[in-house]
Each structure stands twice: as C-alpha cells, then as structure tokens.
C-alpha atoms as a PDB file:
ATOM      1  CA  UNK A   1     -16.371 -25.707   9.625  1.00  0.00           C
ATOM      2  CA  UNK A   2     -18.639 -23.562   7.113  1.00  0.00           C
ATOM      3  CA  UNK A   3     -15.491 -21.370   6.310  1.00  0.00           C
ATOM      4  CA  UNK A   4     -18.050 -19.316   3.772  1.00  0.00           C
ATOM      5  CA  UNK A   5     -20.228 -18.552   7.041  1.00  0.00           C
ATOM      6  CA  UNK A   6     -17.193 -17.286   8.670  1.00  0.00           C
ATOM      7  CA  UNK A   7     -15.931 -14.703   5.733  1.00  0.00           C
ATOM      8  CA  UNK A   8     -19.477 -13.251   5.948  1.00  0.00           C
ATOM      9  CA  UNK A   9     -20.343 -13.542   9.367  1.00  0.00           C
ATOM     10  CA  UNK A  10     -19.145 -10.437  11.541  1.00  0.00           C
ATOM     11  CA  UNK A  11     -21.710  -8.113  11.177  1.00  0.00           C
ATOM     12  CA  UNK A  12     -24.029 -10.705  13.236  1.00  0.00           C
ATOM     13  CA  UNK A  13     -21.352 -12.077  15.562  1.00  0.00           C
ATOM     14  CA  UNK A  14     -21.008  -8.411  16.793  1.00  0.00           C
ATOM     15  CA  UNK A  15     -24.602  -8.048  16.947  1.00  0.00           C
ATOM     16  CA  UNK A  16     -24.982 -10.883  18.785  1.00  0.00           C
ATOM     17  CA  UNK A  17     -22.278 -10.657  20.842  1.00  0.00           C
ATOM     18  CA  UNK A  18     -23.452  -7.743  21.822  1.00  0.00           C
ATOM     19  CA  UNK A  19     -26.849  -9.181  22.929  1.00  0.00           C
ATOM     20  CA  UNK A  20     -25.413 -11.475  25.181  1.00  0.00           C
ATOM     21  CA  UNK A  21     -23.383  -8.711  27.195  1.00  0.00           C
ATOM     22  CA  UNK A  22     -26.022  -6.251  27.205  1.00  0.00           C
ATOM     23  CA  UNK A  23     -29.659  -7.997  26.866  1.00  0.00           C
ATOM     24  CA  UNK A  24     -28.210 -10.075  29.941  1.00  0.00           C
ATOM     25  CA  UNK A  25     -26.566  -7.796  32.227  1.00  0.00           C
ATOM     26  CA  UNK A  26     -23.983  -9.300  32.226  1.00  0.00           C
ATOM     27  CA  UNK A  27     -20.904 -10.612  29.643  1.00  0.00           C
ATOM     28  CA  UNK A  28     -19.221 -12.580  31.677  1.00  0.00           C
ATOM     29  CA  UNK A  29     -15.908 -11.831  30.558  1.00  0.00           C
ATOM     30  CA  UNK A  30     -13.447 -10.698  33.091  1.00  0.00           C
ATOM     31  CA  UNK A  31     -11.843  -7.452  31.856  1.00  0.00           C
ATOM     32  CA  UNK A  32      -8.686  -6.753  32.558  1.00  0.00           C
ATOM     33  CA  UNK A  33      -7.685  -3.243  33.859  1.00  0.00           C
ATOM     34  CA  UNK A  34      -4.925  -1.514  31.300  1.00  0.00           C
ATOM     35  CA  UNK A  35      -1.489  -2.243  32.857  1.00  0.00           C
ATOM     36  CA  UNK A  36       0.648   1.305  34.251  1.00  0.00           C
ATOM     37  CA  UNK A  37       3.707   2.354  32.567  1.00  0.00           C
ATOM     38  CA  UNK A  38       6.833   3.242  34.404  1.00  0.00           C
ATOM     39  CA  UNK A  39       9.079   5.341  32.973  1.00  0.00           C
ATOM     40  CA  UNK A  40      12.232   6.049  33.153  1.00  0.00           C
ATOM     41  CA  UNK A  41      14.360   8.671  30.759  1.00  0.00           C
ATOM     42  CA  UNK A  42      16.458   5.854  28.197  1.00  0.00           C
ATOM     43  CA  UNK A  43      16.615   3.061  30.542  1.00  0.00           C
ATOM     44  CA  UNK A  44      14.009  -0.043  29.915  1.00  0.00           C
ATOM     45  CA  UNK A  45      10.662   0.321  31.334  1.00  0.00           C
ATOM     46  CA  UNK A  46      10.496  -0.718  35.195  1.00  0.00           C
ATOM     47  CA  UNK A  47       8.207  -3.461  36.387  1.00  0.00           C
ATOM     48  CA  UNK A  48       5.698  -2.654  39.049  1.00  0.00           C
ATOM     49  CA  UNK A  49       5.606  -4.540  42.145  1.00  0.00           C
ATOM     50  CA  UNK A  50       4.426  -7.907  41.245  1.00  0.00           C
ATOM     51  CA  UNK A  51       1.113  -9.287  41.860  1.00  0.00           C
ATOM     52  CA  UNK A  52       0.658 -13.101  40.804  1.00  0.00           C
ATOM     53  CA  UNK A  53      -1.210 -13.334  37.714  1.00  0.00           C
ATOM     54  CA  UNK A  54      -4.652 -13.951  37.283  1.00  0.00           C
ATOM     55  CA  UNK A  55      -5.921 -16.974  36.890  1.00  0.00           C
ATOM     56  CA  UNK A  56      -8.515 -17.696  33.596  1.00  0.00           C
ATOM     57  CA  UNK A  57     -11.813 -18.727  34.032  1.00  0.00           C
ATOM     58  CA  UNK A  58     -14.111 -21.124  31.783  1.00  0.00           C
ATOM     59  CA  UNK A  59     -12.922 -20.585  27.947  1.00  0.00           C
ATOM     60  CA  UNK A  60     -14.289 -22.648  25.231  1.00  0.00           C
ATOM     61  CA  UNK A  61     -12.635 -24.716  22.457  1.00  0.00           C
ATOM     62  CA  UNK A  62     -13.531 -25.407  19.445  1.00  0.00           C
ATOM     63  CA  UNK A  63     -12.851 -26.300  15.785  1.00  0.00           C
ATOM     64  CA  UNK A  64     -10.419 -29.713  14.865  1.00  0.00           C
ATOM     65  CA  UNK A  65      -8.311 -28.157  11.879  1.00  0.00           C
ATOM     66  CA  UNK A  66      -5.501 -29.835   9.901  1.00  0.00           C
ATOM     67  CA  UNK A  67      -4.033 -26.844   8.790  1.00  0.00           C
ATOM     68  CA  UNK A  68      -2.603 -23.870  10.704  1.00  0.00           C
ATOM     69  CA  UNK A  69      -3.993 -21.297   8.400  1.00  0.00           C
ATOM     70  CA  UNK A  70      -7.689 -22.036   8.707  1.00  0.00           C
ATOM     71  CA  UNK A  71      -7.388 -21.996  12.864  1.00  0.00           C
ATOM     72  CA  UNK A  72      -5.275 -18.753  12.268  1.00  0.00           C
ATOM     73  CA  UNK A  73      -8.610 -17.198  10.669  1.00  0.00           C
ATOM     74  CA  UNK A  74     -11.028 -18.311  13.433  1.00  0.00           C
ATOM     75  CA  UNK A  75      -8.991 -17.148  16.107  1.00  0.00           C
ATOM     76  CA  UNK A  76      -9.394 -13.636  14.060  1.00  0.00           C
ATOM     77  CA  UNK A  77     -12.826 -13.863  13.815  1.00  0.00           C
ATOM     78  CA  UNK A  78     -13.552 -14.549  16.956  1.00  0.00           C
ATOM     79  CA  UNK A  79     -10.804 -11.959  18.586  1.00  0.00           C
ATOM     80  CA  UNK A  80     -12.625  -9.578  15.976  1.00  0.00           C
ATOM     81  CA  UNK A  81     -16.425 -10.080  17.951  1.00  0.00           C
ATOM     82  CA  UNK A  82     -14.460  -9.155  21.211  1.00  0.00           C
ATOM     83  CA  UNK A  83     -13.607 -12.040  22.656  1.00  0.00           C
ATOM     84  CA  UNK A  84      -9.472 -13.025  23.300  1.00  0.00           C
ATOM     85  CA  UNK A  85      -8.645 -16.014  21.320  1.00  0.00           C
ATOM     86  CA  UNK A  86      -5.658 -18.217  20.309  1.00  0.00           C
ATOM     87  CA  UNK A  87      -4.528 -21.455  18.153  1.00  0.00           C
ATOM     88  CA  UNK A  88      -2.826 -24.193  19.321  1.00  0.00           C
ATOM     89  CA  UNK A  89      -1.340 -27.725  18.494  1.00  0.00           C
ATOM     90  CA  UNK A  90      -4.057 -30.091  20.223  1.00  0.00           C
ATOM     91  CA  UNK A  91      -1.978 -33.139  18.571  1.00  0.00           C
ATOM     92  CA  UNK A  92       0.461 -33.229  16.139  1.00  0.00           C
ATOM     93  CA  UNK A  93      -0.854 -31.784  13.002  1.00  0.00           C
ATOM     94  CA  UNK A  94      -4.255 -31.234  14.296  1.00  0.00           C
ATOM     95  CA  UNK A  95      -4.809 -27.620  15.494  1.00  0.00           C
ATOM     96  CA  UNK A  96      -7.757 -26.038  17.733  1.00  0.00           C
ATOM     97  CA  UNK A  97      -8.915 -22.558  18.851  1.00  0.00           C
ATOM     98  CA  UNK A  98      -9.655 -21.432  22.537  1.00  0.00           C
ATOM     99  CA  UNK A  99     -11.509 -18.103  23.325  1.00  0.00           C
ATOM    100  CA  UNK A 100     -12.916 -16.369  26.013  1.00  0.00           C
ATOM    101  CA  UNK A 101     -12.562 -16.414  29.890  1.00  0.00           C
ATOM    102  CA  UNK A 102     -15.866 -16.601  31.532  1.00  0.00           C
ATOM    103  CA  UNK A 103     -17.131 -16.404  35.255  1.00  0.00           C
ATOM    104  CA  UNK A 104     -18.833 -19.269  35.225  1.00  0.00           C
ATOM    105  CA  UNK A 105     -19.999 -22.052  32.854  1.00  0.00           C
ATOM    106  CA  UNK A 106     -23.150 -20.891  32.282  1.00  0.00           C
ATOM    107  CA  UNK A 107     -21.672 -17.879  30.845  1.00  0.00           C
ATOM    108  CA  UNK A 108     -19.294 -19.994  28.296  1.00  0.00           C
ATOM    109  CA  UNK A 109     -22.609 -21.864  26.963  1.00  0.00           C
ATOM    110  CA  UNK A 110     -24.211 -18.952  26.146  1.00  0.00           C
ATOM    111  CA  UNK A 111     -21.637 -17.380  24.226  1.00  0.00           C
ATOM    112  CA  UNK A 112     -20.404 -21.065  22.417  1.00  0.00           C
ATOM    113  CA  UNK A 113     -24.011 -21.568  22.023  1.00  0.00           C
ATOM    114  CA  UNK A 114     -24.662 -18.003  20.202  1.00  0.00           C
ATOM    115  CA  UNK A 115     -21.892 -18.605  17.884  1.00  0.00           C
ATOM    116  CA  UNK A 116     -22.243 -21.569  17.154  1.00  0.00           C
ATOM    117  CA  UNK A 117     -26.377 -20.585  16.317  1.00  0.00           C
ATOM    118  CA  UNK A 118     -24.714 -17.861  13.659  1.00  0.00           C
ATOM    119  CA  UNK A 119     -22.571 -20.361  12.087  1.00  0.00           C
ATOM    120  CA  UNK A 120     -19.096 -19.310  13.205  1.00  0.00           C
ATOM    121  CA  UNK A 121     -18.173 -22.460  15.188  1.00  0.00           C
ATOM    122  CA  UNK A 122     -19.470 -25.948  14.910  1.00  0.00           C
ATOM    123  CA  UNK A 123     -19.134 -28.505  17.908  1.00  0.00           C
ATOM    124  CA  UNK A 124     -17.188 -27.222  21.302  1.00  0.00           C
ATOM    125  CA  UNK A 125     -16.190 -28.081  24.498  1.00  0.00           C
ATOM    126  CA  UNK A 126     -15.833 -26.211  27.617  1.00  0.00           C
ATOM    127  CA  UNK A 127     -12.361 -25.867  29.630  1.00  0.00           C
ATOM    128  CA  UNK A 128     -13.278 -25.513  33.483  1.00  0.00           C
ATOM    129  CA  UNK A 129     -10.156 -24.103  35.810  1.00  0.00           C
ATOM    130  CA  UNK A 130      -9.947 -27.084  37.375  1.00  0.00           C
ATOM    131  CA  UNK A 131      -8.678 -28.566  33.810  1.00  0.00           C
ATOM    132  CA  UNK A 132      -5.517 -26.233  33.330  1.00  0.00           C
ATOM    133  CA  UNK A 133      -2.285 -27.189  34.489  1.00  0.00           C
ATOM    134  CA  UNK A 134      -1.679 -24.408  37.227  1.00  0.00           C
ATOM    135  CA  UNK A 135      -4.712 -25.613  39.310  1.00  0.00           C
ATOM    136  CA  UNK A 136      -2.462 -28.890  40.020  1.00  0.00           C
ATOM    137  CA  UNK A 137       0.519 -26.637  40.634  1.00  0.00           C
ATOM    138  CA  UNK A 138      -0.295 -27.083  44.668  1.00  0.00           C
ATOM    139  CA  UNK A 139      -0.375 -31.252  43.670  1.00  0.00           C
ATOM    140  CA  UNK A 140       2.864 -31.457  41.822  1.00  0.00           C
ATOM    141  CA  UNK A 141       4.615 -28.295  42.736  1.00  0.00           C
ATOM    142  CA  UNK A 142       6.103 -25.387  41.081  1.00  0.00           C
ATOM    143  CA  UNK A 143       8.768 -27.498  38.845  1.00  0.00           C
ATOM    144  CA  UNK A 144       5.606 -29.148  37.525  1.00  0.00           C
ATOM    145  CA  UNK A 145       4.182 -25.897  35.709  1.00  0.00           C
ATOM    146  CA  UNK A 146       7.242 -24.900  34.870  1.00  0.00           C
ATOM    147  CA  UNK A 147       7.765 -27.845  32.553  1.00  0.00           C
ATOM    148  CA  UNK A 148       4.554 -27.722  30.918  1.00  0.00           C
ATOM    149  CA  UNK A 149       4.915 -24.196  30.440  1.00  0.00           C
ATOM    150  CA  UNK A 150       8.108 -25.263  28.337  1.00  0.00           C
ATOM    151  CA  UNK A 151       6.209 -28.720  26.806  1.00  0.00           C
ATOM    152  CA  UNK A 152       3.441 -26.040  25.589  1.00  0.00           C
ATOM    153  CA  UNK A 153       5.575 -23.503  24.038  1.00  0.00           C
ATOM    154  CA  UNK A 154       7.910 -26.795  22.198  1.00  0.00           C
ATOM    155  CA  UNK A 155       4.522 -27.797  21.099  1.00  0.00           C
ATOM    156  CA  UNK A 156       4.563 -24.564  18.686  1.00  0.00           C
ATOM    157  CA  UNK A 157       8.064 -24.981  17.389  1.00  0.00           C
ATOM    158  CA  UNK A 158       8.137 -25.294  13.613  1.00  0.00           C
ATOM    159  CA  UNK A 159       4.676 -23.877  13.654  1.00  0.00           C
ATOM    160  CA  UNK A 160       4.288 -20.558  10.543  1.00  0.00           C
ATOM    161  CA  UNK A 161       4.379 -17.397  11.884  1.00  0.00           C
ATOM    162  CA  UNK A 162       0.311 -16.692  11.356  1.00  0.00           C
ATOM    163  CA  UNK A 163      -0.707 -14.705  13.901  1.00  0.00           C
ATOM    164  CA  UNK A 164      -0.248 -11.196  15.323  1.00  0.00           C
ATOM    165  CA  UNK A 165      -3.192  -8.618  14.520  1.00  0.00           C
ATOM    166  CA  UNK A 166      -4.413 -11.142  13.581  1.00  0.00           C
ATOM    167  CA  UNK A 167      -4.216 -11.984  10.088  1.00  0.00           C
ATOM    168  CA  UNK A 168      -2.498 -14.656   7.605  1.00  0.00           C
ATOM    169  CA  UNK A 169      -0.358 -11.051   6.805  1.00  0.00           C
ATOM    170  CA  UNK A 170       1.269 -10.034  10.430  1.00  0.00           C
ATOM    171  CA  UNK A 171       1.501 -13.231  12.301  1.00  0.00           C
ATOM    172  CA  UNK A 172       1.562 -14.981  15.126  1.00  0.00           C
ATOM    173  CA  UNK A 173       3.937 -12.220  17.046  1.00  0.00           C
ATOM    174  CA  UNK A 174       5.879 -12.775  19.914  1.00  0.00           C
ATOM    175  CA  UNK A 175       3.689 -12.163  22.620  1.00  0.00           C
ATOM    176  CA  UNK A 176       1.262 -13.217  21.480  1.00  0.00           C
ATOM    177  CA  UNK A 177       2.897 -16.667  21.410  1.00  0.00           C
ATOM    178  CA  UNK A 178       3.549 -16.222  25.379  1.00  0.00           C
ATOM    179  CA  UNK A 179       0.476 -15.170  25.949  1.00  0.00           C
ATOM    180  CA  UNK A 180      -1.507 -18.496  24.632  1.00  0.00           C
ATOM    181  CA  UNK A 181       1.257 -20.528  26.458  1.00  0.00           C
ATOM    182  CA  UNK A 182       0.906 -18.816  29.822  1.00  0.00           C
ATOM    183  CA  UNK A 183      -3.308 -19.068  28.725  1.00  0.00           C
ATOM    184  CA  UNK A 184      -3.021 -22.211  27.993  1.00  0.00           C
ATOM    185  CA  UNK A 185      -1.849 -23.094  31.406  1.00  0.00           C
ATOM    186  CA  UNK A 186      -4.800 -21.067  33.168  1.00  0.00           C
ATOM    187  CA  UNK A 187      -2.801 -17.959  33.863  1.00  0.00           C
ATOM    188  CA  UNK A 188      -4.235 -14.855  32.178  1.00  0.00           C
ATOM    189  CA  UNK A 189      -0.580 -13.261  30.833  1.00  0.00           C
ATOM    190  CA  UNK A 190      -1.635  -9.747  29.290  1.00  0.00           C
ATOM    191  CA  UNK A 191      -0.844  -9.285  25.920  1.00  0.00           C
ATOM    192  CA  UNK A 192       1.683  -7.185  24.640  1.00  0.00           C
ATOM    193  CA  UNK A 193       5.596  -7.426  25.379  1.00  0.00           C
ATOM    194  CA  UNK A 194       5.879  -4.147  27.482  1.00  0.00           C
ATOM    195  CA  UNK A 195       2.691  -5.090  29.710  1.00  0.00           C
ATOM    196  CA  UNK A 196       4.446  -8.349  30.176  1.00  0.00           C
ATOM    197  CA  UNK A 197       7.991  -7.037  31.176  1.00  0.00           C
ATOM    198  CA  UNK A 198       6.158  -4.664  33.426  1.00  0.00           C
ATOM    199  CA  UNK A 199       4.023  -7.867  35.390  1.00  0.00           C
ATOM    200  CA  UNK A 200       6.732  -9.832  36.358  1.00  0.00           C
ATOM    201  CA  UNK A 201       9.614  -9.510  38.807  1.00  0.00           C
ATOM    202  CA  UNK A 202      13.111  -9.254  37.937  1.00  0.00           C
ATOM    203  CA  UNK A 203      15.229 -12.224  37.791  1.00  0.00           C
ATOM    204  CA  UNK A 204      19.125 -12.063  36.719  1.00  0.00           C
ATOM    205  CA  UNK A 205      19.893 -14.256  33.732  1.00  0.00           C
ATOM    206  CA  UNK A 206      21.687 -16.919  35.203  1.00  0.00           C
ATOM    207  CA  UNK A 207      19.260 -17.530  37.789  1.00  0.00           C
ATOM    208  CA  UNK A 208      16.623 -17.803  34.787  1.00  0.00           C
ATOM    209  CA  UNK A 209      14.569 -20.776  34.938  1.00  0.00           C
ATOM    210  CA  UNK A 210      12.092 -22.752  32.428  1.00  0.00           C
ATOM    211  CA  UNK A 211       8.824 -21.001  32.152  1.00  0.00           C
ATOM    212  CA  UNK A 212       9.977 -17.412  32.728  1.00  0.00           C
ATOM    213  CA  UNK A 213       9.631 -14.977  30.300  1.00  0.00           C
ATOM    214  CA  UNK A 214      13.194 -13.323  28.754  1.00  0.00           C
ATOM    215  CA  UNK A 215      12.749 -10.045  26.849  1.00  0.00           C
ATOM    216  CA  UNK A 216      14.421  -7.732  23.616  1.00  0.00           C
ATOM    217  CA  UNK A 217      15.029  -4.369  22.673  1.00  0.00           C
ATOM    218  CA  UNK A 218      15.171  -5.328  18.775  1.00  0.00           C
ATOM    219  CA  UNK A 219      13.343  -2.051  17.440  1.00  0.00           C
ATOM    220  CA  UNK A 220      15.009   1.312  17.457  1.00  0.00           C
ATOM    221  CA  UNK A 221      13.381   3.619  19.483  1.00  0.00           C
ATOM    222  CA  UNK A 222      11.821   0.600  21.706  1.00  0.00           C
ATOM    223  CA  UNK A 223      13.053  -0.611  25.083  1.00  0.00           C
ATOM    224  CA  UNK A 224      11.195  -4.092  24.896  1.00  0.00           C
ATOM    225  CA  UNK A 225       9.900  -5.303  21.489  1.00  0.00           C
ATOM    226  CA  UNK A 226      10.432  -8.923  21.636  1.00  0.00           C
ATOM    227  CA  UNK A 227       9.987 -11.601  23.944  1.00  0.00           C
ATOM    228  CA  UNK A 228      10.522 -15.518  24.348  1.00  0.00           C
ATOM    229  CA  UNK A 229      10.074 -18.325  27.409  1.00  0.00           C
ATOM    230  CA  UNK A 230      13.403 -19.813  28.916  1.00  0.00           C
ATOM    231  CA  UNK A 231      13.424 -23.359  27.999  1.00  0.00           C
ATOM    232  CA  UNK A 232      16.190 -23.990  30.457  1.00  0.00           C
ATOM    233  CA  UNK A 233      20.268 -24.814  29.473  1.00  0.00           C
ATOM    234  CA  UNK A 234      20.331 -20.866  27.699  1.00  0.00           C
ATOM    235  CA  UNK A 235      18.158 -21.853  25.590  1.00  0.00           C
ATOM    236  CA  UNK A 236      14.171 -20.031  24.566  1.00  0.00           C
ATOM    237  CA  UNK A 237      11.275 -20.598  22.263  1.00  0.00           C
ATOM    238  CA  UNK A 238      10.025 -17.306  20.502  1.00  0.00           C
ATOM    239  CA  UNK A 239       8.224 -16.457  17.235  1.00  0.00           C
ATOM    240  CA  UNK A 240      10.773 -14.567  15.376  1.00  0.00           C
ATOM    241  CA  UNK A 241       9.445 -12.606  12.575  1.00  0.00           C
ATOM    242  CA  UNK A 242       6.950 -12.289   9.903  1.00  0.00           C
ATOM    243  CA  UNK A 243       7.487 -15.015   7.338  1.00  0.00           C
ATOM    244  CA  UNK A 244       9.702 -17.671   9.796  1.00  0.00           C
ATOM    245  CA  UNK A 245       8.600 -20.637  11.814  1.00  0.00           C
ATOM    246  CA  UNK A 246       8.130 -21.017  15.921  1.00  0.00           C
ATOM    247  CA  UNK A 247      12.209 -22.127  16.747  1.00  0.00           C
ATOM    248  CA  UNK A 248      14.191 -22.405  19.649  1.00  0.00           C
ATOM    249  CA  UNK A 249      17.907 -20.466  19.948  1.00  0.00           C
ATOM    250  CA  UNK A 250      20.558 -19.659  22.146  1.00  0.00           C
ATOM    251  CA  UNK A 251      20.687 -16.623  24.278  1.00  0.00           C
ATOM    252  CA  UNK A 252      24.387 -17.074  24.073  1.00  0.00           C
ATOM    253  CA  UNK A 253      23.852 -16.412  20.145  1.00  0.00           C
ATOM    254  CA  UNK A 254      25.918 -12.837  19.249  1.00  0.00           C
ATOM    255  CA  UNK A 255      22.258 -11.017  18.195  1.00  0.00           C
ATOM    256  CA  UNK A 256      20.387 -12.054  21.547  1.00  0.00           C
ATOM    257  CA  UNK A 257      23.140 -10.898  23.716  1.00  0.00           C
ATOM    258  CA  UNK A 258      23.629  -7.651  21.935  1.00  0.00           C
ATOM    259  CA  UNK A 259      19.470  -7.003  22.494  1.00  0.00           C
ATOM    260  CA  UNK A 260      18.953  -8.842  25.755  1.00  0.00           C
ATOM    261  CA  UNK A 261      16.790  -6.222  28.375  1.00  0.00           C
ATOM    262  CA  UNK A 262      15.991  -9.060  30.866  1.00  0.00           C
ATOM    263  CA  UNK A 263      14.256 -11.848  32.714  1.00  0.00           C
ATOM    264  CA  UNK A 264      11.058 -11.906  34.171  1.00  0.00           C
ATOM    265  CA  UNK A 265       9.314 -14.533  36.504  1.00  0.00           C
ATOM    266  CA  UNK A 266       5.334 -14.954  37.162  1.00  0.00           C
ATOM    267  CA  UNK A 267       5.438 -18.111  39.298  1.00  0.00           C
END
C-alpha cells in the first residue's frame, strides 16, 4: 500500500470521485434516506414501525494489512471521498477494508478501478450479494445469521478502539462497530446509535437473542448513546470507549443494568 499516496491523495480522490457520479449519470451508490425521530418528552426515543433492513449491494475490498492502525486510516480515507467504509479481521492478525454499496458490478469496477488509478488502493476484489451471509439465511434459516452475526462481532474482540470519525484519535465507536457487523453480513444497518434504536422492533430483555442489537443511555442529557450485539447467555460485544479494546461483558454487570434503554431485533 503506497501509504505516502494516501496522506496526499484527497484532493484527487474527491475530484475523481466526483467524476464518476457526475460525468456518468450515475454513482451507483444507494443513498439512504435520513431516518425520522420520534419524540417523546424524557422517555427514550420510540422506534418506528419496522421495515426489514436493506440489504447491501456490490462493495469492494481491498488492502491485506497486519496492523489495525494502517486499515483504520484507509477506511478514513476512503469514508472521507464519500464512500461508507469499515475494517475488519479477514484472519487472525491480518485486517482488510470494505467500502461502498453499489447497484451493480459494473458500478464497483469503476469506482475500485478509479482509486486504485490515483493510488489510494492497490489490488481488490469485489463482494457480490450473493457472497454475504444473509443471502443463505432462506438455506440455513434464521439461527444461521444469527450466529454469524455473533462469530463476526467475536471476531473484533480484543481489537483497539481506532475508529469513530474516523481517526487513530476518536475510535472505532460503538455503532460503528454494529454497523460493519450487520454490513458485513449484507444488511445495510444505518449508522449512528439513535437511527439504530429507532429501526428495529422492540424486544424485552429476556426474550433477547444473539444478533440483536441492546442499547445505553451512558451520556447525560442522551436517551441512547451506546450500543452492543447480544451474544446470547446475558452476555454482548461492544466497543467501549476511547483508548480500550473490542470486549465482551455481562448485562447483569451493576453499570449496564443501571444504563440499560433496551433491545432491538432486525431479523
């Protein structure tokens, strides 16, 4: 990766990013339309009626990086140019970044191809829906996604807290951790912690199961400001804070109970 290239490189991703939406008529990005707000005078805010989440498109993936740090800053170049982004553990110790979510894979080239012409990516590969785990949910069945909902999000534990805005500074922030496990599974979870509360339906905590989504009011002032995925036996994944690691705790745990707000399911 020419990591050089990358420092200098955003005045001509832009520019060319902004070639291939406009010079072609098309980006091929689907946008997502801003989530509405509910609200209701010092109570939490109320979800809307549910609608099952969208499903991604054609992303591509790129880079092969041995330390967390150096995806970290590609995923904020990239998200910088326009285009949503996230790390994740390919293998143990081995970390990649996926971007976009395309209409067809046509679309995907082009933009892979464009960055990769203005040096900000090197070799890639393109993820078709027909790769991500919930497009085999109608094979193997609901429990299926479920678990590799909760396999994904394990697969960050012990990871550093590197993302958020996204820089080495603020982290890779709690929803934003749900977000690239839900995307990593093919479904398009939006990206802060209140639009997530408000897209899923209510579920009482002990009828939680793996995969859903549990939520926090941790910040004075804030009805939902932190959120983590059931792992199953009382037990959830979450990015704590600036300056700690991906871990799992106990929603039994004094602090969680204190700040619970609720459960929320998408499947």
């Amino acid at each position: 990766m020419r990591t050089k290239a990358v420092r200098h490189i955003l005045p001509l991703l832009v520019l060319a990013l902004f070639i291939a939406a406009g010079c072609t008529g098309r980006s091929g990005v689907y946008h997502r339309t801003p989530a509405k707000t509910v609200k209701v005078k010092d109570k939490a805010p109320q979800p809307m009626a549910r609608k099952a989440l969208p499903r991604l498109g054609y992303a591509i993936q790129a880079g092969a990086f041995t330390k967390v740090e150096n995806a970290a800053r590609l995923t904020e170049t990239i998200q910088k140019g326009g285009l949503n982004a996230t790390y994740f553990v390919a293998q143990k110790g081995l970390y990649k970044v996926q971007f976009g979510n395309f209409s067809s894979k046509e679309d995907a080239r082009e933009h892979a191809e464009l960055l990769q012409a203005v040096g900000v990516i090197d070799a890639y590969y393109i993820v078709s829906p027909s790769e991500y785990t919930v497009a085999k949910k109608e094979q193997y069945g609901n429990v299926y996604l479920r678990d590799e909902l909760v396999k994904t999000a394990q697969s960050f534990i012990g990871v550093p807290y590197l993302w958020g805005g996204i820089s080495q500074e603020t982290g890779f922030d709690c929803s934003g951790l749900t977000m690239a496990v839900y995307q990593l599974n093919g479904l398009d979870l939006p990206r802060t912690s209140r639009e997530q509360f408000e897209a899923g339906i209510s579920i009482e905590q002990s009828l939680l199961l793996k995969g859903d989504l549990i939520f926090f009011s941790t910040v004075k002032g804030n009805n939902v400001s932190h959120v983590g995925i059931y792992a199953g036996e009382g037990r959830f994944i979450h990015s704590p804070r600036k300056g700690k690691k991906i871990r799992m705790d106990d929603l039994s745990g004094a602090y969680y109970r204190k700040h619970y707000v609720g459960g929320r399911s998408y499947l």
